[in-house]
C-alpha atoms as a PDB file:
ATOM      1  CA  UNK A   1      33.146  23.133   7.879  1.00  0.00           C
ATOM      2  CA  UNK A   2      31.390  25.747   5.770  1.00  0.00           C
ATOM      3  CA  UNK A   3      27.241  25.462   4.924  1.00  0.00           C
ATOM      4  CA  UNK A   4      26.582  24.029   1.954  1.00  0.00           C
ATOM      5  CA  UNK A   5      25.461  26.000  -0.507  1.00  0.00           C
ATOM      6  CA  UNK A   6      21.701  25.721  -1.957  1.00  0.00           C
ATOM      7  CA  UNK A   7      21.079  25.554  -5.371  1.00  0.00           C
ATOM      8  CA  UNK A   8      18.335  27.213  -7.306  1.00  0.00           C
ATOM      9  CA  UNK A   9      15.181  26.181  -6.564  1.00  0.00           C
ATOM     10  CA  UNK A  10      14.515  24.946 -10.741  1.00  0.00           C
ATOM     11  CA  UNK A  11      17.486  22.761 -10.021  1.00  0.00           C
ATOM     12  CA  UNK A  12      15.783  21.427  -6.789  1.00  0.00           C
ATOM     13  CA  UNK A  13      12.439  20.695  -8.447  1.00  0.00           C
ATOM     14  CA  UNK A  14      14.811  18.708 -11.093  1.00  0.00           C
ATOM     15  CA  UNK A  15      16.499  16.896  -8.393  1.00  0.00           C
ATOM     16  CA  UNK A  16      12.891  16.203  -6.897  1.00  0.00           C
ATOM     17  CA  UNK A  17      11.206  14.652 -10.050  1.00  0.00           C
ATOM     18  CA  UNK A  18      14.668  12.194 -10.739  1.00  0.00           C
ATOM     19  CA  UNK A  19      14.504  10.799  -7.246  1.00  0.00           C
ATOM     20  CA  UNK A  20      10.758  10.354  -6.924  1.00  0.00           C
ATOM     21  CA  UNK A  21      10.196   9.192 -10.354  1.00  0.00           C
ATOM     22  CA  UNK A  22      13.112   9.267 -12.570  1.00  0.00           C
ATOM     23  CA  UNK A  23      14.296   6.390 -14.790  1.00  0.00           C
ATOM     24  CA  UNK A  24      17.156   5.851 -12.396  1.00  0.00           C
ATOM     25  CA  UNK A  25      17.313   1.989 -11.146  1.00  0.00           C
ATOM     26  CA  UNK A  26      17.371   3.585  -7.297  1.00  0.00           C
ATOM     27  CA  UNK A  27      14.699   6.204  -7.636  1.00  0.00           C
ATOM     28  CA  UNK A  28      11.923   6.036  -5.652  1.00  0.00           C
ATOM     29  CA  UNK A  29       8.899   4.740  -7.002  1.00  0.00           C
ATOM     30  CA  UNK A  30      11.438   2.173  -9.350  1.00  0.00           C
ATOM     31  CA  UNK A  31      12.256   0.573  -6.057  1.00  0.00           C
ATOM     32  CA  UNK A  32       9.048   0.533  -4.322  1.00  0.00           C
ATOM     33  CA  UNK A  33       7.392  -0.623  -7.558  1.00  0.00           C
ATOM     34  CA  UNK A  34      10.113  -3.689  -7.464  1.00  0.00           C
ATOM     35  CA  UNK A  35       9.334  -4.269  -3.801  1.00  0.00           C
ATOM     36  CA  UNK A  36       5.844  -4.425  -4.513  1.00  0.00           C
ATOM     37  CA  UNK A  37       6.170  -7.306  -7.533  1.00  0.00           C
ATOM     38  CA  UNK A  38       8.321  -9.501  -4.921  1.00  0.00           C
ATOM     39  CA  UNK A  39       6.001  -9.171  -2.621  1.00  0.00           C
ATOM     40  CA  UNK A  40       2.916 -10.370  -5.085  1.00  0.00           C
ATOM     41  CA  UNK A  41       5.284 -13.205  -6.184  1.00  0.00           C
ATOM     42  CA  UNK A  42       6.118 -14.520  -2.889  1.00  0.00           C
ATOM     43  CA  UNK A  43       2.723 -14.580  -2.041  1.00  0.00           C
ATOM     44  CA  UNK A  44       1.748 -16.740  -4.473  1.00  0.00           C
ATOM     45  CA  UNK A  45       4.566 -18.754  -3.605  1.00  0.00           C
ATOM     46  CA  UNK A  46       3.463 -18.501  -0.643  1.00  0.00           C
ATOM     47  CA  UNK A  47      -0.135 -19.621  -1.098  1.00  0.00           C
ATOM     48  CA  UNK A  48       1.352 -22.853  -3.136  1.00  0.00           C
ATOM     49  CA  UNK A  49       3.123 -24.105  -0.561  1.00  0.00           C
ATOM     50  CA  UNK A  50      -0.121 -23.769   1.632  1.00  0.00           C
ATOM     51  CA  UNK A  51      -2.168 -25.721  -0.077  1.00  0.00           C
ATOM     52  CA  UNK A  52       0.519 -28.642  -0.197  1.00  0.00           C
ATOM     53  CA  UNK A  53       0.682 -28.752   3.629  1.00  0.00           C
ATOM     54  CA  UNK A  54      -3.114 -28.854   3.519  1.00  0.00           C
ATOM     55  CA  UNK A  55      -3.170 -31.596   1.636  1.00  0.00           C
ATOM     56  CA  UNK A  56      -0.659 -33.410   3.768  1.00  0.00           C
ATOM     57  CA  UNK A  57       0.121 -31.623   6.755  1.00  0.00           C
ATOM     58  CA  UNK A  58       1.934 -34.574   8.195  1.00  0.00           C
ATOM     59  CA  UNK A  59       4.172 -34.944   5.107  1.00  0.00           C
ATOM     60  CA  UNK A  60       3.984 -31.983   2.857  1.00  0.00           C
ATOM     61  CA  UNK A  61       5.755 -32.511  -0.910  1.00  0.00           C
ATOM     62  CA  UNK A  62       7.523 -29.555  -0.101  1.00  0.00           C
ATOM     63  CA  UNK A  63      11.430 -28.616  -0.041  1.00  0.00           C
ATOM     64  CA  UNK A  64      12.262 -27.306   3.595  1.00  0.00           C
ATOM     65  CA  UNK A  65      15.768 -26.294   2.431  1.00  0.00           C
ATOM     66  CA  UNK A  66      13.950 -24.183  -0.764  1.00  0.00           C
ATOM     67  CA  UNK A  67      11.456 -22.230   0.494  1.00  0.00           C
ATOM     68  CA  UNK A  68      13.465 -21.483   3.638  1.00  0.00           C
ATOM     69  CA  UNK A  69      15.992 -19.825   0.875  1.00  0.00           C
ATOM     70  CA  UNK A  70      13.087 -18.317  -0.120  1.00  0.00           C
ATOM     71  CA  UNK A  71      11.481 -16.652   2.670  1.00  0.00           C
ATOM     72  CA  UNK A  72      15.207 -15.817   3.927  1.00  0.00           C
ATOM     73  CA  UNK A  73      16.080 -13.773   0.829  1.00  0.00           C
ATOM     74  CA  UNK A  74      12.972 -12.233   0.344  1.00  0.00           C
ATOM     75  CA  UNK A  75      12.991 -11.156   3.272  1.00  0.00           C
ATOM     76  CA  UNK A  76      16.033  -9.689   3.502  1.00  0.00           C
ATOM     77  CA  UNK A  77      15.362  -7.588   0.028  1.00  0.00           C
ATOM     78  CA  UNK A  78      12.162  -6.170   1.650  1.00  0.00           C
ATOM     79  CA  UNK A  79      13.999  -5.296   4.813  1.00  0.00           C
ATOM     80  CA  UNK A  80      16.719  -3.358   2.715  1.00  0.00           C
ATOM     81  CA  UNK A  81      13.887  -1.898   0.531  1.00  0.00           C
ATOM     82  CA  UNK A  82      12.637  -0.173   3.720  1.00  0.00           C
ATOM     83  CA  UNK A  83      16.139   0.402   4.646  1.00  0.00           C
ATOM     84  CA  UNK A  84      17.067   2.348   1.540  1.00  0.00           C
ATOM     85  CA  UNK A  85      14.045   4.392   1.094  1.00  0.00           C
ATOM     86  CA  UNK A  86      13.875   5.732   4.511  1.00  0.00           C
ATOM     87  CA  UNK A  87      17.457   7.042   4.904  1.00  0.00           C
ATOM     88  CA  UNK A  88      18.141   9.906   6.240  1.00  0.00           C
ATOM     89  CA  UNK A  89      21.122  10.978   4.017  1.00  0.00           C
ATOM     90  CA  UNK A  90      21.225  13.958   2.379  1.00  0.00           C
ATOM     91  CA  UNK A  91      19.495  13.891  -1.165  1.00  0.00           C
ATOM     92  CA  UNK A  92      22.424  15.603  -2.992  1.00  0.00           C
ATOM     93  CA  UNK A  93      26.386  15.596  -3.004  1.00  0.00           C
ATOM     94  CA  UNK A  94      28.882  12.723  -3.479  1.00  0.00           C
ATOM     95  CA  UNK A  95      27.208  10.571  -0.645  1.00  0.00           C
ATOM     96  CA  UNK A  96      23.386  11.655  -1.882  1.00  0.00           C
ATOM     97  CA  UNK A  97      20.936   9.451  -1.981  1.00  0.00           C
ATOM     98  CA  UNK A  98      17.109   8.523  -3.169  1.00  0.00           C
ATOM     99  CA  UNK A  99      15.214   8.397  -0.332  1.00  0.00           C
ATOM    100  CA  UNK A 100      11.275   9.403   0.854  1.00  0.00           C
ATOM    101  CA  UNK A 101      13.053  10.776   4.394  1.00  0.00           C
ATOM    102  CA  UNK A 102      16.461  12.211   2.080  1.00  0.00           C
ATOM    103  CA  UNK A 103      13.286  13.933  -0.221  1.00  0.00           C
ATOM    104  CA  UNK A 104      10.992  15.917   2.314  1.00  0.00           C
ATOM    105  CA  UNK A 105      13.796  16.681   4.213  1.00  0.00           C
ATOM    106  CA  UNK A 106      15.182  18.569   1.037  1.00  0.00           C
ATOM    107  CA  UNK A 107      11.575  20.029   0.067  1.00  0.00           C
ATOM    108  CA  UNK A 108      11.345  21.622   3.584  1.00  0.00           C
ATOM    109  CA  UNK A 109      15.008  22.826   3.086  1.00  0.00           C
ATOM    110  CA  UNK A 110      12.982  25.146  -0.111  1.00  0.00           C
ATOM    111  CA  UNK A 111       9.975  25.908   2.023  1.00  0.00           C
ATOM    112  CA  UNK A 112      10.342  29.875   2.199  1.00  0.00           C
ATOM    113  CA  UNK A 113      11.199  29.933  -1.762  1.00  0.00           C
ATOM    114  CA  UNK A 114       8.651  27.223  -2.461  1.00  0.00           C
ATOM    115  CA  UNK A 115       5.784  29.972  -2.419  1.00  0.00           C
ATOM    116  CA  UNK A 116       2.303  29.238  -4.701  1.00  0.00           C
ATOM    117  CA  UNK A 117       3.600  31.328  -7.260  1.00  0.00           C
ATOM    118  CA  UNK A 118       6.695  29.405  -7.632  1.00  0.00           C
ATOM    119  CA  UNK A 119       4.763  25.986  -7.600  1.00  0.00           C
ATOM    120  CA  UNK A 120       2.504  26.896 -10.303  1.00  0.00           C
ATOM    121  CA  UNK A 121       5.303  28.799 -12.437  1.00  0.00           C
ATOM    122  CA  UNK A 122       7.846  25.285 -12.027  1.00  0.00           C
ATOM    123  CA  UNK A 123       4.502  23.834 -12.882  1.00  0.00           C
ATOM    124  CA  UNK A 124       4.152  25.543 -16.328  1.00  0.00           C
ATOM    125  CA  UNK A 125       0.808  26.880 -14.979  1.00  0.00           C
ATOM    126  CA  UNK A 126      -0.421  30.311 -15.295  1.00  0.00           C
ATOM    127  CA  UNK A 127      -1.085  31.666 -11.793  1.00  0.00           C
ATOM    128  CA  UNK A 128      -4.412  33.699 -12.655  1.00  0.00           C
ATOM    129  CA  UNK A 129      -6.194  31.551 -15.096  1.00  0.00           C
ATOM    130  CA  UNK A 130      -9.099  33.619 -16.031  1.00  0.00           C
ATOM    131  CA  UNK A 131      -8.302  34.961 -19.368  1.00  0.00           C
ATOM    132  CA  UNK A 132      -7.617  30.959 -20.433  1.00  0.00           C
ATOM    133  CA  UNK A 133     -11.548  30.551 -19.032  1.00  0.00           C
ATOM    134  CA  UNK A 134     -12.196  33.300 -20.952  1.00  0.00           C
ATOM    135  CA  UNK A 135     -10.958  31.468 -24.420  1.00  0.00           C
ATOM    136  CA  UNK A 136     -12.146  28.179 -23.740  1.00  0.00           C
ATOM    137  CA  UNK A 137     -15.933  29.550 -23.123  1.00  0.00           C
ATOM    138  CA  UNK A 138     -14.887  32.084 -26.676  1.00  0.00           C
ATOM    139  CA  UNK A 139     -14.204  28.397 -27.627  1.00  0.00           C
ATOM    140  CA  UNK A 140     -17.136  26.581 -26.897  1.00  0.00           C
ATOM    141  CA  UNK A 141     -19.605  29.443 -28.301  1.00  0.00           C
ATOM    142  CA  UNK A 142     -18.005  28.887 -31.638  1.00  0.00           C
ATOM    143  CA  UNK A 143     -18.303  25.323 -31.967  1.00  0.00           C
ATOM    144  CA  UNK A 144     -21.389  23.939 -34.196  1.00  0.00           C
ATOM    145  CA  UNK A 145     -24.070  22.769 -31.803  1.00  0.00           C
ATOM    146  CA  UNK A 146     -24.138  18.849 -31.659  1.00  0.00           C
ATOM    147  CA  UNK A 147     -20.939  18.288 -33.103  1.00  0.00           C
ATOM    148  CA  UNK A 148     -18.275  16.124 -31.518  1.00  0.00           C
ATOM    149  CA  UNK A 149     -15.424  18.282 -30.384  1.00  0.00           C
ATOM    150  CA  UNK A 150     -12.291  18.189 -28.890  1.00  0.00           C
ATOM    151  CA  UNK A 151     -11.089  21.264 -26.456  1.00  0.00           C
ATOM    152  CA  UNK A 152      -7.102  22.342 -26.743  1.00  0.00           C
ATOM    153  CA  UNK A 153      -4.783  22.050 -23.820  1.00  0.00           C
ATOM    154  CA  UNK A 154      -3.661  25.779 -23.852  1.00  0.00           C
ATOM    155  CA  UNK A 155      -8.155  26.239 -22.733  1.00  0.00           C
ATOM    156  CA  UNK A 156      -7.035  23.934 -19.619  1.00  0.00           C
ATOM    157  CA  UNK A 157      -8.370  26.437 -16.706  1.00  0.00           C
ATOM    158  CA  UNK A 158      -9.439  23.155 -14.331  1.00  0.00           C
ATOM    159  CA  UNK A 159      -5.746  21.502 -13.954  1.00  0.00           C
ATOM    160  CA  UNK A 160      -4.662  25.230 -12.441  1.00  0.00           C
ATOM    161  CA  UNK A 161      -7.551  25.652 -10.129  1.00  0.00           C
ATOM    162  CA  UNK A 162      -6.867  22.012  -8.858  1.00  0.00           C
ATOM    163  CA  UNK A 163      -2.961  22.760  -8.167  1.00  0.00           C
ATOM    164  CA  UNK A 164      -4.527  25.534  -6.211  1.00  0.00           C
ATOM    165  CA  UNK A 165      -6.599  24.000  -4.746  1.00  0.00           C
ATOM    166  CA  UNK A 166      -3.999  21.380  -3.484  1.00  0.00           C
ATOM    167  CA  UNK A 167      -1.515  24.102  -2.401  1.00  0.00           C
ATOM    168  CA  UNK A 168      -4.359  25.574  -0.676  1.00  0.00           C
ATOM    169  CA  UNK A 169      -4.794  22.286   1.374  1.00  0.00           C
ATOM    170  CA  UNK A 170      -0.406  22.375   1.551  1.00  0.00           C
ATOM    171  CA  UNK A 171      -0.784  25.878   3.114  1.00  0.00           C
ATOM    172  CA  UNK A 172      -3.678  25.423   5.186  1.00  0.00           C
ATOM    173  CA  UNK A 173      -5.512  28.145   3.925  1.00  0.00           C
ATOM    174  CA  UNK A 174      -8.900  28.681   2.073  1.00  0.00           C
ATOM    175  CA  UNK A 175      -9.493  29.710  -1.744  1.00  0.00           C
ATOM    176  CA  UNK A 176     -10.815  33.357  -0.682  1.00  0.00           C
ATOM    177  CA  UNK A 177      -7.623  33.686   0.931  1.00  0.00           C
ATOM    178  CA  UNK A 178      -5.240  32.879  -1.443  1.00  0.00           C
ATOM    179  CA  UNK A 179      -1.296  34.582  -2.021  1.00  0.00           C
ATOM    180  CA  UNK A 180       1.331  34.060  -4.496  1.00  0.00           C
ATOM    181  CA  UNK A 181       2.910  34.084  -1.605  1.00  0.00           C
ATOM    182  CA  UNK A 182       2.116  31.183   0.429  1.00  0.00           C
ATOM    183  CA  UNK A 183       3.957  28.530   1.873  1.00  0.00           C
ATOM    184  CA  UNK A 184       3.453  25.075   2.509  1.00  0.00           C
ATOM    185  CA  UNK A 185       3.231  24.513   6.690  1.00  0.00           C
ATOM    186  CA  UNK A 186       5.491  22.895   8.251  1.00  0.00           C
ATOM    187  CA  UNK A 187       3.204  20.563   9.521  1.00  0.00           C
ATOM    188  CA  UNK A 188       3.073  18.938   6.361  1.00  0.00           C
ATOM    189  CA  UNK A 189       6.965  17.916   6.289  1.00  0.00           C
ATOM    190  CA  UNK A 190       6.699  17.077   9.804  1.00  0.00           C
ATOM    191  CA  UNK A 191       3.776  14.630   9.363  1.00  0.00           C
ATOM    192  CA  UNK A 192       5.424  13.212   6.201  1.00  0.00           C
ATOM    193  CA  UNK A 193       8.539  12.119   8.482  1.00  0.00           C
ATOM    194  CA  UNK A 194       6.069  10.694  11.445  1.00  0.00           C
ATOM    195  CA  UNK A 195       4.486   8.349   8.802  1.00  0.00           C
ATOM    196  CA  UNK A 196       7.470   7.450   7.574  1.00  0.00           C
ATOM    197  CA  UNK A 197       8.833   6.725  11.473  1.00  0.00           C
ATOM    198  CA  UNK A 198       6.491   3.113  11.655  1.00  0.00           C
ATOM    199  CA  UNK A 199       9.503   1.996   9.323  1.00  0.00           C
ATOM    200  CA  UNK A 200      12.845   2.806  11.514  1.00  0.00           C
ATOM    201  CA  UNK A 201      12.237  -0.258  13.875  1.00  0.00           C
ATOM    202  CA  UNK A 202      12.883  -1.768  10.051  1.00  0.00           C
ATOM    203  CA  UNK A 203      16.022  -0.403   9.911  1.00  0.00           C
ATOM    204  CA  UNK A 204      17.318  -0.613  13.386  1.00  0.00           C
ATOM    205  CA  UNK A 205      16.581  -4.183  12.640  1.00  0.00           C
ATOM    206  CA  UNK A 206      18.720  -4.159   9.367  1.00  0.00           C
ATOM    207  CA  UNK A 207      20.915  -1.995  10.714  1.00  0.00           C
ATOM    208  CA  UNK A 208      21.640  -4.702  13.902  1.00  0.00           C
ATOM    209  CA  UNK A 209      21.572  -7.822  11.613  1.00  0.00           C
ATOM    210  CA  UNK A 210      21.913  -7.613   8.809  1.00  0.00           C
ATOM    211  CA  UNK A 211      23.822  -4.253   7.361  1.00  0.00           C
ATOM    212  CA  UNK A 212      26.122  -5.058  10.129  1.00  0.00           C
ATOM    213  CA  UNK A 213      27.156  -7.831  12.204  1.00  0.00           C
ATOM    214  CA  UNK A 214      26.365  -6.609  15.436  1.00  0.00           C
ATOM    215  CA  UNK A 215      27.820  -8.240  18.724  1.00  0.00           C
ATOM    216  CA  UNK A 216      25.402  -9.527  21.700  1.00  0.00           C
ATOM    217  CA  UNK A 217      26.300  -6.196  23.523  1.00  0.00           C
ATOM    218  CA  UNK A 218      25.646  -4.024  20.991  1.00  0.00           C
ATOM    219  CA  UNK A 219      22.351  -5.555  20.074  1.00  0.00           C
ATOM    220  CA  UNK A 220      21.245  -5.796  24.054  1.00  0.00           C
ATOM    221  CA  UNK A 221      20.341  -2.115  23.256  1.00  0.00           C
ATOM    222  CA  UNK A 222      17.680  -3.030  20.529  1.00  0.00           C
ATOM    223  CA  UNK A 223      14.684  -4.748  22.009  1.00  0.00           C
ATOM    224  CA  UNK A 224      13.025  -6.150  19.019  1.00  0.00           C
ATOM    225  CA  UNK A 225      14.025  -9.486  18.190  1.00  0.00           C
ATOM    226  CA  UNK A 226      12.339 -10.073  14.665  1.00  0.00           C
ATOM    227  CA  UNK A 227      10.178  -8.673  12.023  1.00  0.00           C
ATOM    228  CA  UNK A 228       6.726  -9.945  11.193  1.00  0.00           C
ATOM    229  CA  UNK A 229       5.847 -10.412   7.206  1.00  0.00           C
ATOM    230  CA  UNK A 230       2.853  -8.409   8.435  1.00  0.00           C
ATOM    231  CA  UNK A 231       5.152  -5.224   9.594  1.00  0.00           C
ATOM    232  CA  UNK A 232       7.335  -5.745   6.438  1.00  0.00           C
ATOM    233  CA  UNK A 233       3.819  -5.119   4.398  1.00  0.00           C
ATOM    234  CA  UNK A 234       2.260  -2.136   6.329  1.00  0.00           C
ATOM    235  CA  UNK A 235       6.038  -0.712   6.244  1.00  0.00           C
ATOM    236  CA  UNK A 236       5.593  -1.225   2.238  1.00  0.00           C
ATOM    237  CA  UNK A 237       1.716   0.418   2.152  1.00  0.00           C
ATOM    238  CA  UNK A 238       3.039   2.980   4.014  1.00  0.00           C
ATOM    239  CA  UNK A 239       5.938   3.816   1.920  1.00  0.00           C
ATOM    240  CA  UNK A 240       3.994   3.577  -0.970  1.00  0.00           C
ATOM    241  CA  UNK A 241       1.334   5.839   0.055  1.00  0.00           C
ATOM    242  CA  UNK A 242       4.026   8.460   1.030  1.00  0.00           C
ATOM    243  CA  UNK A 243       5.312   8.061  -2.437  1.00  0.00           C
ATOM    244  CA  UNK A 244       2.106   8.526  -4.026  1.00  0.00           C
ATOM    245  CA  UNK A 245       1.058  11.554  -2.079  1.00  0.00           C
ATOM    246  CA  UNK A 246       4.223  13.446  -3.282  1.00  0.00           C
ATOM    247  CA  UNK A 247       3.669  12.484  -6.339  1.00  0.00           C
ATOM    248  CA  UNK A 248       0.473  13.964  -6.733  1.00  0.00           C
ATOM    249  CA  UNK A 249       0.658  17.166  -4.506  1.00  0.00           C
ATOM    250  CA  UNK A 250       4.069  17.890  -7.257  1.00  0.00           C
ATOM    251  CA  UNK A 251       3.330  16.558 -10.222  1.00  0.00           C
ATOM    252  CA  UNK A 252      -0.656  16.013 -10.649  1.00  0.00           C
ATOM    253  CA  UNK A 253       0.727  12.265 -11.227  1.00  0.00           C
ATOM    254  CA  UNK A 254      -0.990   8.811  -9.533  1.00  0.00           C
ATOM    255  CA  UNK A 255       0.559   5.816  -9.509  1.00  0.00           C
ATOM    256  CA  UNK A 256      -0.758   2.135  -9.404  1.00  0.00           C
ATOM    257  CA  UNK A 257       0.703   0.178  -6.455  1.00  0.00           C
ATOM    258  CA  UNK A 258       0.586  -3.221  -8.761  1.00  0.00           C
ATOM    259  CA  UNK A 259       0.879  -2.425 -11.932  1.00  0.00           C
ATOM    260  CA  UNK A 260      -1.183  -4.885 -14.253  1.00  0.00           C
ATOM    261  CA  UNK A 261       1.157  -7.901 -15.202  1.00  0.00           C
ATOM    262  CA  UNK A 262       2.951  -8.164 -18.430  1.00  0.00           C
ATOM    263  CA  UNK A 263       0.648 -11.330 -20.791  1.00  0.00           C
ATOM    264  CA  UNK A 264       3.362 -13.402 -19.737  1.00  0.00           C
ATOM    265  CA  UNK A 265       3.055 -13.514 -16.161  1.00  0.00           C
ATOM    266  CA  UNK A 266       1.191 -16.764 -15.609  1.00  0.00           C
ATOM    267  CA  UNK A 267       3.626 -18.926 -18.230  1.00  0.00           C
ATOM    268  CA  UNK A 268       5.070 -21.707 -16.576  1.00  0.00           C
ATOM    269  CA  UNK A 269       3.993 -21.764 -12.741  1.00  0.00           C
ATOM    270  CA  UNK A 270       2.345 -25.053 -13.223  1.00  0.00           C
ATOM    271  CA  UNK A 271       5.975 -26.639 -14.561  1.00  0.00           C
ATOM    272  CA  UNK A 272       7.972 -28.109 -11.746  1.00  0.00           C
ATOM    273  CA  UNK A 273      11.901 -26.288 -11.103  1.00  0.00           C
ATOM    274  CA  UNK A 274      13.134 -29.624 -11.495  1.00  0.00           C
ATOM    275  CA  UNK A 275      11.127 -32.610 -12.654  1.00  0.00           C
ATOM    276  CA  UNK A 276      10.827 -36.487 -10.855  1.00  0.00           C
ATOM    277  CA  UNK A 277      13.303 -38.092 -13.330  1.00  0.00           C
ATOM    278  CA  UNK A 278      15.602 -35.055 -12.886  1.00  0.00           C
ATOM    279  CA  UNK A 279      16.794 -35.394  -9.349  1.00  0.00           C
ATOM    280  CA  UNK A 280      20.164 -36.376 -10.387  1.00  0.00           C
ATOM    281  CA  UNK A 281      20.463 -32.528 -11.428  1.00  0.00           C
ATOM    282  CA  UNK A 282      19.699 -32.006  -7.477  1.00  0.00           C
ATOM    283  CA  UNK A 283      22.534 -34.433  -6.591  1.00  0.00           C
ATOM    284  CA  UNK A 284      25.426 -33.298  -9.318  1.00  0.00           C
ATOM    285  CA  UNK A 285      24.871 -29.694  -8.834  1.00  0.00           C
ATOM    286  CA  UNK A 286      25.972 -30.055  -4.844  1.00  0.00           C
ATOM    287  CA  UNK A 287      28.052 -32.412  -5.263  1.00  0.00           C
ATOM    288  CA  UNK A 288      29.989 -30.503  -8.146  1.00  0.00           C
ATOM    289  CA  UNK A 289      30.022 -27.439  -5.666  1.00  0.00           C
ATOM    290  CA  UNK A 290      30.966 -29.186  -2.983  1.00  0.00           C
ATOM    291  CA  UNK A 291      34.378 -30.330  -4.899  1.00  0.00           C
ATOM    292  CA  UNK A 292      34.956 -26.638  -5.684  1.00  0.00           C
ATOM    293  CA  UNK A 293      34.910 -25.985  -2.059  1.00  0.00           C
ATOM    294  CA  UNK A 294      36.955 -28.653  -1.328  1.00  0.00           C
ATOM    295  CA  UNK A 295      39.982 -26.405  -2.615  1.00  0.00           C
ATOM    296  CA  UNK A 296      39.296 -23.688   0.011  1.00  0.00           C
ATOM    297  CA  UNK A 297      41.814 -23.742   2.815  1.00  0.00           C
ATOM    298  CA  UNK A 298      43.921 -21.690   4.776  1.00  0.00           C
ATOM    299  CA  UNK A 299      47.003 -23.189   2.664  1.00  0.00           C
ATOM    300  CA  UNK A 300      45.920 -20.351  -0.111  1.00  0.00           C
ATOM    301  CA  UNK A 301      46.689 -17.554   2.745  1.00  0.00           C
ATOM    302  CA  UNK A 302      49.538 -18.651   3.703  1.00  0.00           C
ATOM    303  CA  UNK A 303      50.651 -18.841   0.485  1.00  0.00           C
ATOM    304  CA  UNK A 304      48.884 -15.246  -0.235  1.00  0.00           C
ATOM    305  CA  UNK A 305      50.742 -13.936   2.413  1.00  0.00           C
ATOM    306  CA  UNK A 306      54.562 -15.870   1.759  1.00  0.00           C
ATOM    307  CA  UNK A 307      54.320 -15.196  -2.001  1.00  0.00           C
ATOM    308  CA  UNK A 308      55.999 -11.681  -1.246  1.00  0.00           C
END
């Protein structure tokens, strides 16, 4: 099987920006941000049903069959969260996918055309800014003393000196020192991957129970028997702060971890899913289901299987 081929490096800083940050549904900061809001909302579900079993602990007015649902499916959608976003498959091609792990592992593939000079030209920055300084101080000595004035982006020396400064940090060298041609160390991409390696008990957990159905034997391999909401959340922080890292060291952007809630957020959590004189709706529902059911029988496959 023949190497795959590379493609240019402007085409790989493309393919970087879509899967961090893109619009795409699976991109990387779309899911985490959705794995985030979850998590806020079952936590308030969560502290709900706390204070009705503090209120009655013997008896709590609470649906055991609901918030078992709950819990269950939340966490399952966290577990595939962390699943997703630390696979290790290959960010491009027909089976690519938007990962952190699929990510670094394709920014390291770059790392000996990913020099300083390249990171400040894909970022539209000069790399010597000190003829820009030179116009925005030619700038500043023309404006009327004590008036109110606003300085144009193309007089922006400061957002060049801090990608510098940050690829200095990437490179592990010092700003007397700099190159056009230095390279981010490789410690960087390997540290990125160890942070990211608190999650794979996550997915050997998925990958055991959930993705697939593994037998007693295979699982007898696999030590840990469950997942604490507690991991599921550090796994999440940690993801998160991964993210967020990239996103700045790339693309000068931050990121808020909870975003502030839409107006509409706190309509309705006071009104009950189904009210006291609505029970029946409780009752019919199953029992309507339940009928539908009824009509599910091995007679069908037979007759699947004679109809030819």
């Amino acid at each position: 099987m023949g190497k795959k081929t590379k493609i240019p490096l402007e085409q790989a800083w493309d393919n970087w920006r879509n899967c961090l940050k893109g619009d795409d549904p699976n991109s990387i900061l779309q899911q985490i941000t959705l794995a985030i809001w979850d998590t806020a909302i079952f936590r308030i579900i969560f502290e709900g049903r706390k204070l009705y079993v503090e209120q009655n602990p013997q008896s709590p007015k609470i649906s055991g069959f609901l918030h078992s649902f709950i819990d269950r499916n939340y966490f399952l959608v966290q577990c595939a969260f962390i699943r997703r976003l630390t696979d290790k498959s290959s960010l491009t091609g027909n089976l690519g996918v938007y990962s952190l792990r699929a990510l670094i592992d394709d920014m390291r593939e770059y790392k000996t055309e990913f020099t300083r000079e390249e990171y400040l030209r894909l970022r539209n920055m000069a790399y010597d800014y000190s003829e820009i300084r030179k116009k925005e101080e030619e700038f500043f000595r023309n404006q009327h003393q004590g008036t109110v004035f606003f300085v144009p982006s193309e007089f922006d020396w400061q957002s060049i000196e801090e990608a510098h400064q940050i690829f200095d940090r990437l490179a592990g060298v010092s700003s007397a020192s700099r190159e056009p041609s230095d390279l981010v160390a490789d410690q960087v991409f390997i540290r990125l991957q160890e942070r990211l390696s608190y999650c794979l008990h996550i997915k050997k957990y998925v990958d055991k129970y959930f993705a697939h159905s593994a037998s007693p034997e295979s699982r007898s391999t696999y030590l840990e028997s469950e997942i604490s909401l507690n991991q599921l959340w550090e796994a999440q922080k940690i993801l998160f702060e991964v993210a967020e890292f990239i996103s700045i060291v790339l693309f000068s952007q931050s990121n808020m971890a909870l975003a502030i809630e839409n107006p509409g957020f706190f309509e309705f959590w006071d009104v009950p899913l189904v009210g006291e004189n609505s029970i029946y709706l409780v009752r019919s529902t199953l029992e309507n289901y339940r009928k539908e059911t009824e009509n599910w029988n091995a007679n069908n496959i037979w007759q699947w299987i004679e109809e030819k």
